[in-house]
PDB file of N, CA and C in Angstrom:
ATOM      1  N   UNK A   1       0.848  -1.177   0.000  1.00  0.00           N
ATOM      2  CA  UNK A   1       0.000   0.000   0.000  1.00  0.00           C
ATOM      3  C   UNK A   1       0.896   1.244   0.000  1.00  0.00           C
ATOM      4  N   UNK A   2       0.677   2.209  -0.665  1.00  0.00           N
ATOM      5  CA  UNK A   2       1.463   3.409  -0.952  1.00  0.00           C
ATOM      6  C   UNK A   2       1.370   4.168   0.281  1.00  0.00           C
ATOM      7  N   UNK A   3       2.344   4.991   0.747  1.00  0.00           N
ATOM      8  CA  UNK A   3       2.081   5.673   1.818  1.00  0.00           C
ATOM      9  C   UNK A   3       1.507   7.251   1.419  1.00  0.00           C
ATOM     10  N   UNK A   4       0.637   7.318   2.083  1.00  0.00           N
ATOM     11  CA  UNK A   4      -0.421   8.832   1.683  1.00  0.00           C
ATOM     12  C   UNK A   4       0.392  10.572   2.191  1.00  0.00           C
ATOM     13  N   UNK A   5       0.572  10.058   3.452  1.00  0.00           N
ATOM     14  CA  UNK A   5       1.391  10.742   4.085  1.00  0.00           C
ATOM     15  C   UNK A   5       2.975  11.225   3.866  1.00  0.00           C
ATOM     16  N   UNK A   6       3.082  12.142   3.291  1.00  0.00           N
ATOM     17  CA  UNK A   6       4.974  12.146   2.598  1.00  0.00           C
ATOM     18  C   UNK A   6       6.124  12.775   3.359  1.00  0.00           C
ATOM     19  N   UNK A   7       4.984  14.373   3.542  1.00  0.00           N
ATOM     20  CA  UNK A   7       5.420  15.070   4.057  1.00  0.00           C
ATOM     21  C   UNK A   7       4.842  16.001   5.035  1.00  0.00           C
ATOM     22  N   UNK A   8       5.611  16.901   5.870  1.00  0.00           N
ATOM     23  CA  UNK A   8       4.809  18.245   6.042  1.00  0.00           C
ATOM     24  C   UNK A   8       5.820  19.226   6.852  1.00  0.00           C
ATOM     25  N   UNK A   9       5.082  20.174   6.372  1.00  0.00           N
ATOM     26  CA  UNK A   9       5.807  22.484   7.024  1.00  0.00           C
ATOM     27  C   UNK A   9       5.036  22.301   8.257  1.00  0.00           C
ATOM     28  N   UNK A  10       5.777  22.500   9.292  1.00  0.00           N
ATOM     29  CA  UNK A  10       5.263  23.643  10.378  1.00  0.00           C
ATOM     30  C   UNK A  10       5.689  24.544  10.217  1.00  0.00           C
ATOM     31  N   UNK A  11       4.894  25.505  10.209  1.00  0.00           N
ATOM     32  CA  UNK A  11       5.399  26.579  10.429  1.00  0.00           C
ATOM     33  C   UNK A  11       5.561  27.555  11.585  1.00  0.00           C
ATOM     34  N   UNK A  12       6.412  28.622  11.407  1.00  0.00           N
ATOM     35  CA  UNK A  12       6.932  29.031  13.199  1.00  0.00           C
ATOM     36  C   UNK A  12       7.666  30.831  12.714  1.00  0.00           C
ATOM     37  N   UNK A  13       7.541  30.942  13.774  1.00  0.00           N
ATOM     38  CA  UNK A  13       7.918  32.393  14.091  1.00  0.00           C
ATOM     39  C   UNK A  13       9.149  32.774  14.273  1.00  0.00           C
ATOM     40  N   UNK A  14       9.835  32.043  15.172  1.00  0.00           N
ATOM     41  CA  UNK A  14      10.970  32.018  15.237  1.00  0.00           C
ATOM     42  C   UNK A  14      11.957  30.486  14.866  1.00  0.00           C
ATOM     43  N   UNK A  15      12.804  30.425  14.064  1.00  0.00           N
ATOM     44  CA  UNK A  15      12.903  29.031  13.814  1.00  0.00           C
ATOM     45  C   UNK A  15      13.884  28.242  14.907  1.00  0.00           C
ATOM     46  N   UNK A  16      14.657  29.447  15.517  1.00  0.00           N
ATOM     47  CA  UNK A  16      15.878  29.019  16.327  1.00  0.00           C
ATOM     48  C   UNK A  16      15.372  29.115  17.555  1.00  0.00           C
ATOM     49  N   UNK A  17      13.571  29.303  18.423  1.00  0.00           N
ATOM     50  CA  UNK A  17      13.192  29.050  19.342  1.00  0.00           C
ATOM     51  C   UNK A  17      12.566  27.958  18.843  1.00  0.00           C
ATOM     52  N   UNK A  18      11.863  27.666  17.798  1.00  0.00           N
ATOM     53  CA  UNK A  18      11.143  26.460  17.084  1.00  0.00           C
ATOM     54  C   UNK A  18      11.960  25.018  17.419  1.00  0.00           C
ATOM     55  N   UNK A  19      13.320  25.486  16.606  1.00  0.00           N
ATOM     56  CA  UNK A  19      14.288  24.020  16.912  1.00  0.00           C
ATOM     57  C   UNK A  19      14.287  23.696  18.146  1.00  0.00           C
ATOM     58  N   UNK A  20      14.984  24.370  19.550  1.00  0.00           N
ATOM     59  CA  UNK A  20      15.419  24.230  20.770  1.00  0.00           C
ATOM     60  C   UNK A  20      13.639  23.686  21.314  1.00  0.00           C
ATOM     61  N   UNK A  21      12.911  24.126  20.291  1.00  0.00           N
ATOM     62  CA  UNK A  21      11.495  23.730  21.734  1.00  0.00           C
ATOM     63  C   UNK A  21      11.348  21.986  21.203  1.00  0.00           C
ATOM     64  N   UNK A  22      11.692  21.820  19.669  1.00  0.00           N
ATOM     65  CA  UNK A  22      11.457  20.380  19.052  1.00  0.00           C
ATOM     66  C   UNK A  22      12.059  19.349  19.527  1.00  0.00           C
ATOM     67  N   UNK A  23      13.332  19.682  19.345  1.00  0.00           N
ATOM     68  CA  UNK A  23      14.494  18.937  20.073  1.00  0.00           C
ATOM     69  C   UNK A  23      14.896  18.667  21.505  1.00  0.00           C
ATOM     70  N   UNK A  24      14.302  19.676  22.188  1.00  0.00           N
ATOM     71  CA  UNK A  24      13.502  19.190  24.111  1.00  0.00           C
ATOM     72  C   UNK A  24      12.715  18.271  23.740  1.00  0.00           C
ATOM     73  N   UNK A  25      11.467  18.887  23.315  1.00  0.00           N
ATOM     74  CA  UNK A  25      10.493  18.044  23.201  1.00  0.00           C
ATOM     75  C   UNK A  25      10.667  16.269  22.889  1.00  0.00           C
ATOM     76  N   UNK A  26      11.343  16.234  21.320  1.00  0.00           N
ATOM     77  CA  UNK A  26      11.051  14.740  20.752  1.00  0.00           C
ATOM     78  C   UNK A  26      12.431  14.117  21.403  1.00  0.00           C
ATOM     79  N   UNK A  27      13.116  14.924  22.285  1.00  0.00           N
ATOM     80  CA  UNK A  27      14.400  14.396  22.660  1.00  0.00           C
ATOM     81  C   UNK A  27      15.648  13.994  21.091  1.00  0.00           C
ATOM     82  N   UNK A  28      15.419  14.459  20.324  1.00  0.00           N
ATOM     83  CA  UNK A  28      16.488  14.541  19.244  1.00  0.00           C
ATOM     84  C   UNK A  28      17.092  15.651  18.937  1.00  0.00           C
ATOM     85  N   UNK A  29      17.915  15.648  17.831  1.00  0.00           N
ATOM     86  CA  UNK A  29      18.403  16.886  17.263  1.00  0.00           C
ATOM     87  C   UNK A  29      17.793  17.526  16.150  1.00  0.00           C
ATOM     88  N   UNK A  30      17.140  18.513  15.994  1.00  0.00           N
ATOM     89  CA  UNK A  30      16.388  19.210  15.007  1.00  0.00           C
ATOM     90  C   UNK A  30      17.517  19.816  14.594  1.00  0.00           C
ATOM     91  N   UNK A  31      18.011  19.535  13.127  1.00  0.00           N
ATOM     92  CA  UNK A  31      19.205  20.261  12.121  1.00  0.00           C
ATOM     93  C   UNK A  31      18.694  21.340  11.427  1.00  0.00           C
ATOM     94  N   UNK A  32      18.672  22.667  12.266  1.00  0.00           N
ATOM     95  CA  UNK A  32      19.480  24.018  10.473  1.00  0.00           C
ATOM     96  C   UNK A  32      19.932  23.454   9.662  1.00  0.00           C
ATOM     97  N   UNK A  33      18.918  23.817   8.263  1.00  0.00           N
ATOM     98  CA  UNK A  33      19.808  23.685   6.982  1.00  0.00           C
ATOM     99  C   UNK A  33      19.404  24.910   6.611  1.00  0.00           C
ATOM    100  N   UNK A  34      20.308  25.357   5.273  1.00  0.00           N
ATOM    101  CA  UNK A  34      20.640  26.427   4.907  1.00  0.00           C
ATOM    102  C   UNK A  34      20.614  26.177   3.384  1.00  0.00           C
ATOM    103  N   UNK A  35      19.529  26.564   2.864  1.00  0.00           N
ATOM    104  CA  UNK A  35      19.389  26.147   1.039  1.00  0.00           C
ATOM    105  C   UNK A  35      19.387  27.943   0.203  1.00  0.00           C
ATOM    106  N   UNK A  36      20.083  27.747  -0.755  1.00  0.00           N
ATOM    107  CA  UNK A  36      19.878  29.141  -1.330  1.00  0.00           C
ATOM    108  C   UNK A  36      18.747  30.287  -0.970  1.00  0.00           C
ATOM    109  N   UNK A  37      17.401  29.051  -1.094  1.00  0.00           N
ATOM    110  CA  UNK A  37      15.833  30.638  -1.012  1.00  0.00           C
ATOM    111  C   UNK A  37      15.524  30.523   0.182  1.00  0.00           C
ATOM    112  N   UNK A  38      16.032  29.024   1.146  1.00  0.00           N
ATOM    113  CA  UNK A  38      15.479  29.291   2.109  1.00  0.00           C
ATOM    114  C   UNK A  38      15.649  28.224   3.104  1.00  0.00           C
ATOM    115  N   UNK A  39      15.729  28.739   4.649  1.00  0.00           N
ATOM    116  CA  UNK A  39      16.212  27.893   5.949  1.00  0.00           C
ATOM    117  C   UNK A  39      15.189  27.211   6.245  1.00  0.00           C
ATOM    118  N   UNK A  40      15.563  25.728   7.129  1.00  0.00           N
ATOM    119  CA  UNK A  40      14.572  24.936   7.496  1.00  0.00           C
ATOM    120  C   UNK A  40      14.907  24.189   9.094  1.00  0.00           C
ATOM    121  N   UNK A  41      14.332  23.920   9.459  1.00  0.00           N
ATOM    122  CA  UNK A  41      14.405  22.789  10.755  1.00  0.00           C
ATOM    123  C   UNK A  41      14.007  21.727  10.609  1.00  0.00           C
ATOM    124  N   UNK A  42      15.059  20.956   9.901  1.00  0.00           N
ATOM    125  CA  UNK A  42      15.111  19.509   9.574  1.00  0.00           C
ATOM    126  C   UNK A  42      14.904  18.631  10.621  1.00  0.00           C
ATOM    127  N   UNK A  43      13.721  18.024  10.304  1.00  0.00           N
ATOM    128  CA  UNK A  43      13.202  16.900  11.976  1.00  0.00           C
ATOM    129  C   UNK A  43      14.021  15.464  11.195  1.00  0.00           C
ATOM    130  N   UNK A  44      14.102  15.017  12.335  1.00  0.00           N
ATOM    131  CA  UNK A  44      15.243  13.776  11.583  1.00  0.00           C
ATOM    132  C   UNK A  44      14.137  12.757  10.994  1.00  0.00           C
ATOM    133  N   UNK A  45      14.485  11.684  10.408  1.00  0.00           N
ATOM    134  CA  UNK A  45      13.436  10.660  10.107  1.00  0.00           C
ATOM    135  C   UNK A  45      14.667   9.307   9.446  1.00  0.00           C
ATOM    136  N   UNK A  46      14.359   8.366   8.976  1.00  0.00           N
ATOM    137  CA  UNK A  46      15.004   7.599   7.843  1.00  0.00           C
ATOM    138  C   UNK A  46      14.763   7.518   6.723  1.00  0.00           C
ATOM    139  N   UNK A  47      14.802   6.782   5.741  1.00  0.00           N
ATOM    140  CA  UNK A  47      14.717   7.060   4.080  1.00  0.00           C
ATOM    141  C   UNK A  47      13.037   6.559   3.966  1.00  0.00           C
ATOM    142  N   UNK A  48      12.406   5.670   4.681  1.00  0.00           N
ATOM    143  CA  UNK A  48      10.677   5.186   4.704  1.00  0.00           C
ATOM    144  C   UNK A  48      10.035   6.303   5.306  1.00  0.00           C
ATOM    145  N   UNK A  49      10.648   7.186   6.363  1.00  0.00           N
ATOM    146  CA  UNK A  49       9.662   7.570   7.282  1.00  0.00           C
ATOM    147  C   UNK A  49       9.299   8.893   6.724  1.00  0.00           C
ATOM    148  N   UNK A  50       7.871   9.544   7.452  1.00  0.00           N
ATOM    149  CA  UNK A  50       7.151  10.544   6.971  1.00  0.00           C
ATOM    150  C   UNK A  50       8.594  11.534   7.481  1.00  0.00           C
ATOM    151  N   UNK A  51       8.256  12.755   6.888  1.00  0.00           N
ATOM    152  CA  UNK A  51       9.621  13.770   6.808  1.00  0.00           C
ATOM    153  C   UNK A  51       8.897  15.072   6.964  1.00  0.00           C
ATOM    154  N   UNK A  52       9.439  15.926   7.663  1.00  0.00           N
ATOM    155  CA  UNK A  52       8.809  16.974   8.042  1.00  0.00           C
ATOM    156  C   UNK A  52      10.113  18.407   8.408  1.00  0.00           C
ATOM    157  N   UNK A  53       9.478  19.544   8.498  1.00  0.00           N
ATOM    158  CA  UNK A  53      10.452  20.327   9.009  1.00  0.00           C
ATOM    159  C   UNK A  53       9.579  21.808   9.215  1.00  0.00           C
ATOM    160  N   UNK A  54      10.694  22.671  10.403  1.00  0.00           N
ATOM    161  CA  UNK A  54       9.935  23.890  10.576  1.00  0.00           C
ATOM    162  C   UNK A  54      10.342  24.976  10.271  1.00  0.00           C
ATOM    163  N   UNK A  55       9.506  25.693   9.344  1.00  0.00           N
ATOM    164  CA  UNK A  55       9.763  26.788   8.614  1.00  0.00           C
ATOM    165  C   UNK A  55       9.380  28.025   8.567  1.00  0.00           C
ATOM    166  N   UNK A  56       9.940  29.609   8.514  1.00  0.00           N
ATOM    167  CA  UNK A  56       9.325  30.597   8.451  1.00  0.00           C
ATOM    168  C   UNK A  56       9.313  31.200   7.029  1.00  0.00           C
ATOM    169  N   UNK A  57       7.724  31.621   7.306  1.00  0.00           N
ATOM    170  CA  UNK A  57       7.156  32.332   6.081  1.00  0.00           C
ATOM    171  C   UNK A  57       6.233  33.641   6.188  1.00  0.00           C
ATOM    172  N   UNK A  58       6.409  33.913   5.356  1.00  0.00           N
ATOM    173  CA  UNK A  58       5.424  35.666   5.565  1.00  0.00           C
ATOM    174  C   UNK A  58       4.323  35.151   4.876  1.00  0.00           C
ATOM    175  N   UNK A  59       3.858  34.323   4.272  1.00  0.00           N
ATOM    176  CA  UNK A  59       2.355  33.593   3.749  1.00  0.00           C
ATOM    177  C   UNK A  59       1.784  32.546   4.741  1.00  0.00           C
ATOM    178  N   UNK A  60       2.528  31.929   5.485  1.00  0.00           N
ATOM    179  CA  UNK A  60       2.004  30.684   6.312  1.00  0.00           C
ATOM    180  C   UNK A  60       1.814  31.110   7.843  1.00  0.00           C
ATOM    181  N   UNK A  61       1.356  31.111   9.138  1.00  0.00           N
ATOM    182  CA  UNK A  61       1.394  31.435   9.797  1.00  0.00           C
ATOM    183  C   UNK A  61       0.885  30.439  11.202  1.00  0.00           C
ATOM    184  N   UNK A  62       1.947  29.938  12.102  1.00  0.00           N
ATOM    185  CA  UNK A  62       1.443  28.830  12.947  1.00  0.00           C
ATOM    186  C   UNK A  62      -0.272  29.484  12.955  1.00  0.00           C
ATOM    187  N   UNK A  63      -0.969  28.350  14.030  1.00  0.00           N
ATOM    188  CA  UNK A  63      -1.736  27.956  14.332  1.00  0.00           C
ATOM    189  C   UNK A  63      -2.297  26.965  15.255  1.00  0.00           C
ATOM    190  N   UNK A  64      -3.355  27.564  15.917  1.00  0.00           N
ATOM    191  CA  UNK A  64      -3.677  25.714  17.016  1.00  0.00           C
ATOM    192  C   UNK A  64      -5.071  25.484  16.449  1.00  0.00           C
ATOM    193  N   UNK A  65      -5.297  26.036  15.409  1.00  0.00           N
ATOM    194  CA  UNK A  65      -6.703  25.295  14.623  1.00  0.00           C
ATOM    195  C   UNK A  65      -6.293  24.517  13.567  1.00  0.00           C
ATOM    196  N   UNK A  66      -7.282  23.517  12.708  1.00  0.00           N
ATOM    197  CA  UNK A  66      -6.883  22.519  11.775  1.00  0.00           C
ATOM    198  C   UNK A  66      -6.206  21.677  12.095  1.00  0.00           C
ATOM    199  N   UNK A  67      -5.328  21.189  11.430  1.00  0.00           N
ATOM    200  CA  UNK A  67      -4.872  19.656  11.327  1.00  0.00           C
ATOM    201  C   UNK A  67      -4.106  19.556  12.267  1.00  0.00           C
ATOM    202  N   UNK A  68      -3.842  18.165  13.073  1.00  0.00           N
ATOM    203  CA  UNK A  68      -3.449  18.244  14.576  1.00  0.00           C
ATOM    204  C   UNK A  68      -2.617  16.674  14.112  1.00  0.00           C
ATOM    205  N   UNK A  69      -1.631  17.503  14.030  1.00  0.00           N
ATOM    206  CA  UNK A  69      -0.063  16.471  13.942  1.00  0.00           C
ATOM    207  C   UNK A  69       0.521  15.834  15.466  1.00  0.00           C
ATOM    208  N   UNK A  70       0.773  14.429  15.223  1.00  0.00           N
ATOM    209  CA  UNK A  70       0.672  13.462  16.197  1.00  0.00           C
ATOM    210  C   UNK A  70       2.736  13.089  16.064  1.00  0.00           C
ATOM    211  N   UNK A  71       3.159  13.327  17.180  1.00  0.00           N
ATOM    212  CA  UNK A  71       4.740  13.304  17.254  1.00  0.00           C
ATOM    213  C   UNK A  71       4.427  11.870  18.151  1.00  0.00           C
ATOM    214  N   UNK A  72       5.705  11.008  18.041  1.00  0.00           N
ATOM    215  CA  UNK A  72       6.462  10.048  19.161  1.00  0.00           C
ATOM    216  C   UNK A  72       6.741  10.187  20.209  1.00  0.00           C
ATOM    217  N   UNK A  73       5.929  10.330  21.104  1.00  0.00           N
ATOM    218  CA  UNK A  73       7.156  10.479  23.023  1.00  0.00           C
ATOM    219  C   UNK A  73       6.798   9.339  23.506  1.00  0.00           C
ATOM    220  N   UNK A  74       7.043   8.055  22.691  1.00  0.00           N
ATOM    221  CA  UNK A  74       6.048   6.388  23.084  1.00  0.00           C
ATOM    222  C   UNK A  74       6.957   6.240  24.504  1.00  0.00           C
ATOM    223  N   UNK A  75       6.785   6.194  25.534  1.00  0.00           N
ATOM    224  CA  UNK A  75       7.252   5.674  26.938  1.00  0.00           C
ATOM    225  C   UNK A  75       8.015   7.207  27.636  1.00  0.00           C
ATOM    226  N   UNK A  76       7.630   8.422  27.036  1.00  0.00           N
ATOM    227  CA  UNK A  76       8.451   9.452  27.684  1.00  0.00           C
ATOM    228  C   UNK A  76       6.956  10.110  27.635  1.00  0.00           C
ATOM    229  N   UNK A  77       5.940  10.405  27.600  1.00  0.00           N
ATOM    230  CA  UNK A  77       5.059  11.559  27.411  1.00  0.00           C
ATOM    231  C   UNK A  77       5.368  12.473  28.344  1.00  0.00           C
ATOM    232  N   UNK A  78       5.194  11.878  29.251  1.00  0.00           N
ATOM    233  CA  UNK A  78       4.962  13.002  30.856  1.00  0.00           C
ATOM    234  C   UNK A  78       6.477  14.068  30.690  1.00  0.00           C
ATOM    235  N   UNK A  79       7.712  13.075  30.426  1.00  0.00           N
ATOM    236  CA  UNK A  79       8.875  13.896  29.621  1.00  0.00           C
ATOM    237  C   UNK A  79       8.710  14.720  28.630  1.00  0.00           C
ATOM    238  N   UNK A  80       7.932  14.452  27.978  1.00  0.00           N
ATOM    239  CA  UNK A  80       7.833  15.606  26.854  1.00  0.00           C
ATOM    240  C   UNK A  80       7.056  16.523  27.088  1.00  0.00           C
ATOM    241  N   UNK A  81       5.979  16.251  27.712  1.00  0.00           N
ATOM    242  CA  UNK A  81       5.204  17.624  28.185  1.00  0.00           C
ATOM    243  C   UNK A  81       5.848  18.318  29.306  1.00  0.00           C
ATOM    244  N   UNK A  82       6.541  18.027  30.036  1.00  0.00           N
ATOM    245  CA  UNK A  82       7.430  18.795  31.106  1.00  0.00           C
ATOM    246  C   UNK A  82       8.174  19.739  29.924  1.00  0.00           C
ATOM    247  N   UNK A  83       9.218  19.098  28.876  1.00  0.00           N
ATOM    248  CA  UNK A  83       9.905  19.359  28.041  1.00  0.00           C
ATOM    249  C   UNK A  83       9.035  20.970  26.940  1.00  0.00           C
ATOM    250  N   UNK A  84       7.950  20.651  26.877  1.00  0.00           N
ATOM    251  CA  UNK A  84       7.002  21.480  25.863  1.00  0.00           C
ATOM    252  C   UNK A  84       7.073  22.770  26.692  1.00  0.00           C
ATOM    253  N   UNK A  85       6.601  22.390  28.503  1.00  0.00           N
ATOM    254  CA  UNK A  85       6.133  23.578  28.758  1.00  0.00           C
ATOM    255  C   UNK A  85       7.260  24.014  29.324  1.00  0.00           C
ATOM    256  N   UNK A  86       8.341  23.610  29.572  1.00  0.00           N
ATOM    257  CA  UNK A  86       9.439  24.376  29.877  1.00  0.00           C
ATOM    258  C   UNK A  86      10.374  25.417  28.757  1.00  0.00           C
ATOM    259  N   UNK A  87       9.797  24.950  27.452  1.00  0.00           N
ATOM    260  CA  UNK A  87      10.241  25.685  26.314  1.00  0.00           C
ATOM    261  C   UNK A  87       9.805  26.702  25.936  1.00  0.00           C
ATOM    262  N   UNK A  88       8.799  27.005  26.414  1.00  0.00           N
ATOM    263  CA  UNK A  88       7.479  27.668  25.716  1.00  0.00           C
ATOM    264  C   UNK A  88       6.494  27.582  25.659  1.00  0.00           C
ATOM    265  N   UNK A  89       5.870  26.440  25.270  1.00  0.00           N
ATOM    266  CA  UNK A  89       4.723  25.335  25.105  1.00  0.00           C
ATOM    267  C   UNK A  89       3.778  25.338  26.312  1.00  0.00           C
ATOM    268  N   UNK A  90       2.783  25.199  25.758  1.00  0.00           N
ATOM    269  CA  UNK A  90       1.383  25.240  26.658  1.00  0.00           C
ATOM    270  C   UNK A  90       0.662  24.083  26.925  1.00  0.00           C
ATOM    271  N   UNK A  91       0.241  23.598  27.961  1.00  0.00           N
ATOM    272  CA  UNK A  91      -0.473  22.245  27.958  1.00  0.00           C
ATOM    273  C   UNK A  91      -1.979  22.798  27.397  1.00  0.00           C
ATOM    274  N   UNK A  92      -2.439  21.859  26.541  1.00  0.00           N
ATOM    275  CA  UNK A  92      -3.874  22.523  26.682  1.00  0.00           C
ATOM    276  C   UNK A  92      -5.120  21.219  26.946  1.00  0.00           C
ATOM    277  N   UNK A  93      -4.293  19.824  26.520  1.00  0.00           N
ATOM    278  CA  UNK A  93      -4.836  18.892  27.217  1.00  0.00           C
ATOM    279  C   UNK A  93      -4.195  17.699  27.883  1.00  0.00           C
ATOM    280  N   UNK A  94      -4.169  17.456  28.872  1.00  0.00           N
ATOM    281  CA  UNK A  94      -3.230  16.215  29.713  1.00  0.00           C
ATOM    282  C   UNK A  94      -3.384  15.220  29.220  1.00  0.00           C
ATOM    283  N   UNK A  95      -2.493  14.449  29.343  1.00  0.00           N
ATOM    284  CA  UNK A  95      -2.718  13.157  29.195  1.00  0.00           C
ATOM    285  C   UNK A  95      -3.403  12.401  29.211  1.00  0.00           C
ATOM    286  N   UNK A  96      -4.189  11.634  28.276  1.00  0.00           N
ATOM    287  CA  UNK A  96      -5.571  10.768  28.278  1.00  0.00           C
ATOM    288  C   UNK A  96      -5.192   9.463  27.548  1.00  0.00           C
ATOM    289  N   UNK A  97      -6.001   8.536  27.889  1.00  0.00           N
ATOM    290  CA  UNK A  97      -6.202   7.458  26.688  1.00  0.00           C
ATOM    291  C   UNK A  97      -6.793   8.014  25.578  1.00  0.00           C
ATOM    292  N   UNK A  98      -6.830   7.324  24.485  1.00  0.00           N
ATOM    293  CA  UNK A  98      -7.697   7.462  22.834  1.00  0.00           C
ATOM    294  C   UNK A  98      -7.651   5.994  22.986  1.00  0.00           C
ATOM    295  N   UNK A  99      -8.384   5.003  23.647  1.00  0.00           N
ATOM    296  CA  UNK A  99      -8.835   3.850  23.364  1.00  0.00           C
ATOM    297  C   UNK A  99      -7.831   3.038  22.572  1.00  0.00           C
ATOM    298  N   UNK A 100      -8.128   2.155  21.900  1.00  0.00           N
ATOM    299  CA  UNK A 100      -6.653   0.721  22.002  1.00  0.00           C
ATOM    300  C   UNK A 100      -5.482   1.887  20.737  1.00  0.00           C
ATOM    301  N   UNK A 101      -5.578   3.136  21.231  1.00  0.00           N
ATOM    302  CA  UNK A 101      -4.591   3.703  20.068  1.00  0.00           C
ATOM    303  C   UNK A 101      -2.948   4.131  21.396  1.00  0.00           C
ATOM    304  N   UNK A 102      -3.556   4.014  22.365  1.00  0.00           N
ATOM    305  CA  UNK A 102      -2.260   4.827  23.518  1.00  0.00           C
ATOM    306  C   UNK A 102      -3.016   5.797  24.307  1.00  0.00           C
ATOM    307  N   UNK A 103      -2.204   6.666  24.051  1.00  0.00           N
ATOM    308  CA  UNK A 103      -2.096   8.325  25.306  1.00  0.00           C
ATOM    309  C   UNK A 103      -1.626   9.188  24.819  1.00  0.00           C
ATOM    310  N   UNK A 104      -2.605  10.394  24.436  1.00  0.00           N
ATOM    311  CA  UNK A 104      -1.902  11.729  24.310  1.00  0.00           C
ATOM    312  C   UNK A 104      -2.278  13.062  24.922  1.00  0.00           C
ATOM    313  N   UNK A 105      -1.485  13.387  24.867  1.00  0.00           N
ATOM    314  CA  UNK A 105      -1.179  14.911  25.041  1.00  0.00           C
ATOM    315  C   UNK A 105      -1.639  15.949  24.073  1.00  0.00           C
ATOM    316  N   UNK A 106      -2.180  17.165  24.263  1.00  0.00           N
ATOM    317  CA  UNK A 106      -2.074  18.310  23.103  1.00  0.00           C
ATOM    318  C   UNK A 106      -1.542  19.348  23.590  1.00  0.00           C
ATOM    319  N   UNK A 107      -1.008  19.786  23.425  1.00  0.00           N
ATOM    320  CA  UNK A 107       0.233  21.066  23.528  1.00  0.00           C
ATOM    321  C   UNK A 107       0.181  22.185  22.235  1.00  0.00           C
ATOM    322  N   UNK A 108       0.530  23.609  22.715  1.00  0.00           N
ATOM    323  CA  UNK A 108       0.710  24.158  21.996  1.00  0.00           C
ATOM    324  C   UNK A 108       2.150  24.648  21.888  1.00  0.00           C
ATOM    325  N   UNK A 109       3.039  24.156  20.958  1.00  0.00           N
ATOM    326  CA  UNK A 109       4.197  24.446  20.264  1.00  0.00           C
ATOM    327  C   UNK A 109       4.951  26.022  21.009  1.00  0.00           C
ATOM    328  N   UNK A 110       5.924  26.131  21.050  1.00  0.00           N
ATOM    329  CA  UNK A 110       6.650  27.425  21.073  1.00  0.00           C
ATOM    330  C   UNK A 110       6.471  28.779  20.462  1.00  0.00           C
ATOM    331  N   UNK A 111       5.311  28.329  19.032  1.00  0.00           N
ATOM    332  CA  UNK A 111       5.109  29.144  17.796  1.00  0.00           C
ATOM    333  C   UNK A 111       3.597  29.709  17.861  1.00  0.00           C
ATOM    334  N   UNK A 112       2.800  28.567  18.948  1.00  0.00           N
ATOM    335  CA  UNK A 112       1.309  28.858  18.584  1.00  0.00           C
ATOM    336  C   UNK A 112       0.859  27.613  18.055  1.00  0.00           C
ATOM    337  N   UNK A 113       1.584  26.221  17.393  1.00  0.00           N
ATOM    338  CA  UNK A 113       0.757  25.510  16.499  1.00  0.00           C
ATOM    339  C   UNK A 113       0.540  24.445  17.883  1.00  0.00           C
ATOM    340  N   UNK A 114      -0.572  23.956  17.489  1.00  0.00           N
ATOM    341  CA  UNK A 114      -1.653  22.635  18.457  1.00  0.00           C
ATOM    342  C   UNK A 114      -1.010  21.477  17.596  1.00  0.00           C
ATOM    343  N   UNK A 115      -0.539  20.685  18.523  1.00  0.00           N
ATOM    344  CA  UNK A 115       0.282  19.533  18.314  1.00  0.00           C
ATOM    345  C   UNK A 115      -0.024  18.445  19.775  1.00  0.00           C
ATOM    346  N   UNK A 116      -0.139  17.008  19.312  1.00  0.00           N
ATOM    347  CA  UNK A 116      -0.303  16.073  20.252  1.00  0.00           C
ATOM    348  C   UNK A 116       1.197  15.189  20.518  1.00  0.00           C
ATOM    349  N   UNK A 117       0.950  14.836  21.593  1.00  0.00           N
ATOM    350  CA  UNK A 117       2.281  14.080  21.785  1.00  0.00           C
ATOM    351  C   UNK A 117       2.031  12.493  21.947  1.00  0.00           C
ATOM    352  N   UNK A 118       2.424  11.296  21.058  1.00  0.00           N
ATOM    353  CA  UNK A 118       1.562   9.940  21.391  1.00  0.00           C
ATOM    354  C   UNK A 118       2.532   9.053  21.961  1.00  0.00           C
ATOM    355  N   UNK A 119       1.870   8.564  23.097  1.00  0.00           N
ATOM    356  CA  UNK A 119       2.486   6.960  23.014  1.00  0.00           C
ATOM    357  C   UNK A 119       1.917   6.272  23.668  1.00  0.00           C
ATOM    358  N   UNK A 120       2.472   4.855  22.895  1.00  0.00           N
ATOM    359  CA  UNK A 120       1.210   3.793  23.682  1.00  0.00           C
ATOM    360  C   UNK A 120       1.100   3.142  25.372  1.00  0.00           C
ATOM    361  N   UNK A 121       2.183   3.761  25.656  1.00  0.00           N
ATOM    362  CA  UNK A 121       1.697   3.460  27.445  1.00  0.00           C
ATOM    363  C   UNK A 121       2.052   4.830  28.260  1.00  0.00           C
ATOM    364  N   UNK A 122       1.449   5.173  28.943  1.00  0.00           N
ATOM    365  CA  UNK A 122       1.170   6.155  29.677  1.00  0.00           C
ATOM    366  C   UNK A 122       2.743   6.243  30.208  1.00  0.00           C
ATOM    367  N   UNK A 123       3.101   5.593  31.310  1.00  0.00           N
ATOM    368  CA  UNK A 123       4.723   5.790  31.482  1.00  0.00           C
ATOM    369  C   UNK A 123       5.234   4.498  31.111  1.00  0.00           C
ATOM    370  N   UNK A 124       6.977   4.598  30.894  1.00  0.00           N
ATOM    371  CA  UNK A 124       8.014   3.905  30.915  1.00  0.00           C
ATOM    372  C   UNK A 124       7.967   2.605  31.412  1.00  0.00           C
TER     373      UNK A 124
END
């Protein structure tokens, strides 16, 4: 089955508070790159996985309405939401089940954007 999902922009306000809040957060390294028209915050992934990065634009503008992007903190949540709101980040819903899917979190980003945090057991 083809994967539907390829890619996706967050977008952000500041990109160098954007990175430092991502990279608390998912516990990795969010990479600056530097392309002729334009800078990005490269979220890591492998050559299968969905690929994403955070970007500033004078047309795009975060948000905590619409589409509500689901990150990895599988056995760290409670870590990552400590991590969110110590960056910036806002809790706006605690930790819950979603039925045989795990536990998440919704947080609002460093930038303004509404983002969930998933994993399938509550703690470690």
């Amino acid at each position: 089955m083809p994967r539907y999902a390829v890619w996706f922009d967050i977008p952000v306000h500041d990109l160098d508070r954007a990175i430092a809040f991502y990279s608390a957060v998912l516990a990795v390294e969010v990479k600056r790159e530097s392309h002729p028209s334009f800078t990005i915050g490269l979220l890591p992934h492998g050559d299968d996985d969905v690929a994403g990065c955070l970007f500033v634009s004078g047309d795009t503008k975060p948000s905590a309405e619409g589409i509500l992007l689901y990150f990895n903190a599988n056995g760290r949540l409670e870590e990552a939401v400590a991590a969110a709101e110590s960056r910036g980040g806002r809790l706006l819903e605690p930790a819950h089940p979603i039925g045989s899917f795990g536990f998440r979190a919704v947080v609002l980003d460093s930038e303004g954007n509404r983002i969930a945090l998933h994993s399938e057991r509550l703690v470690a």
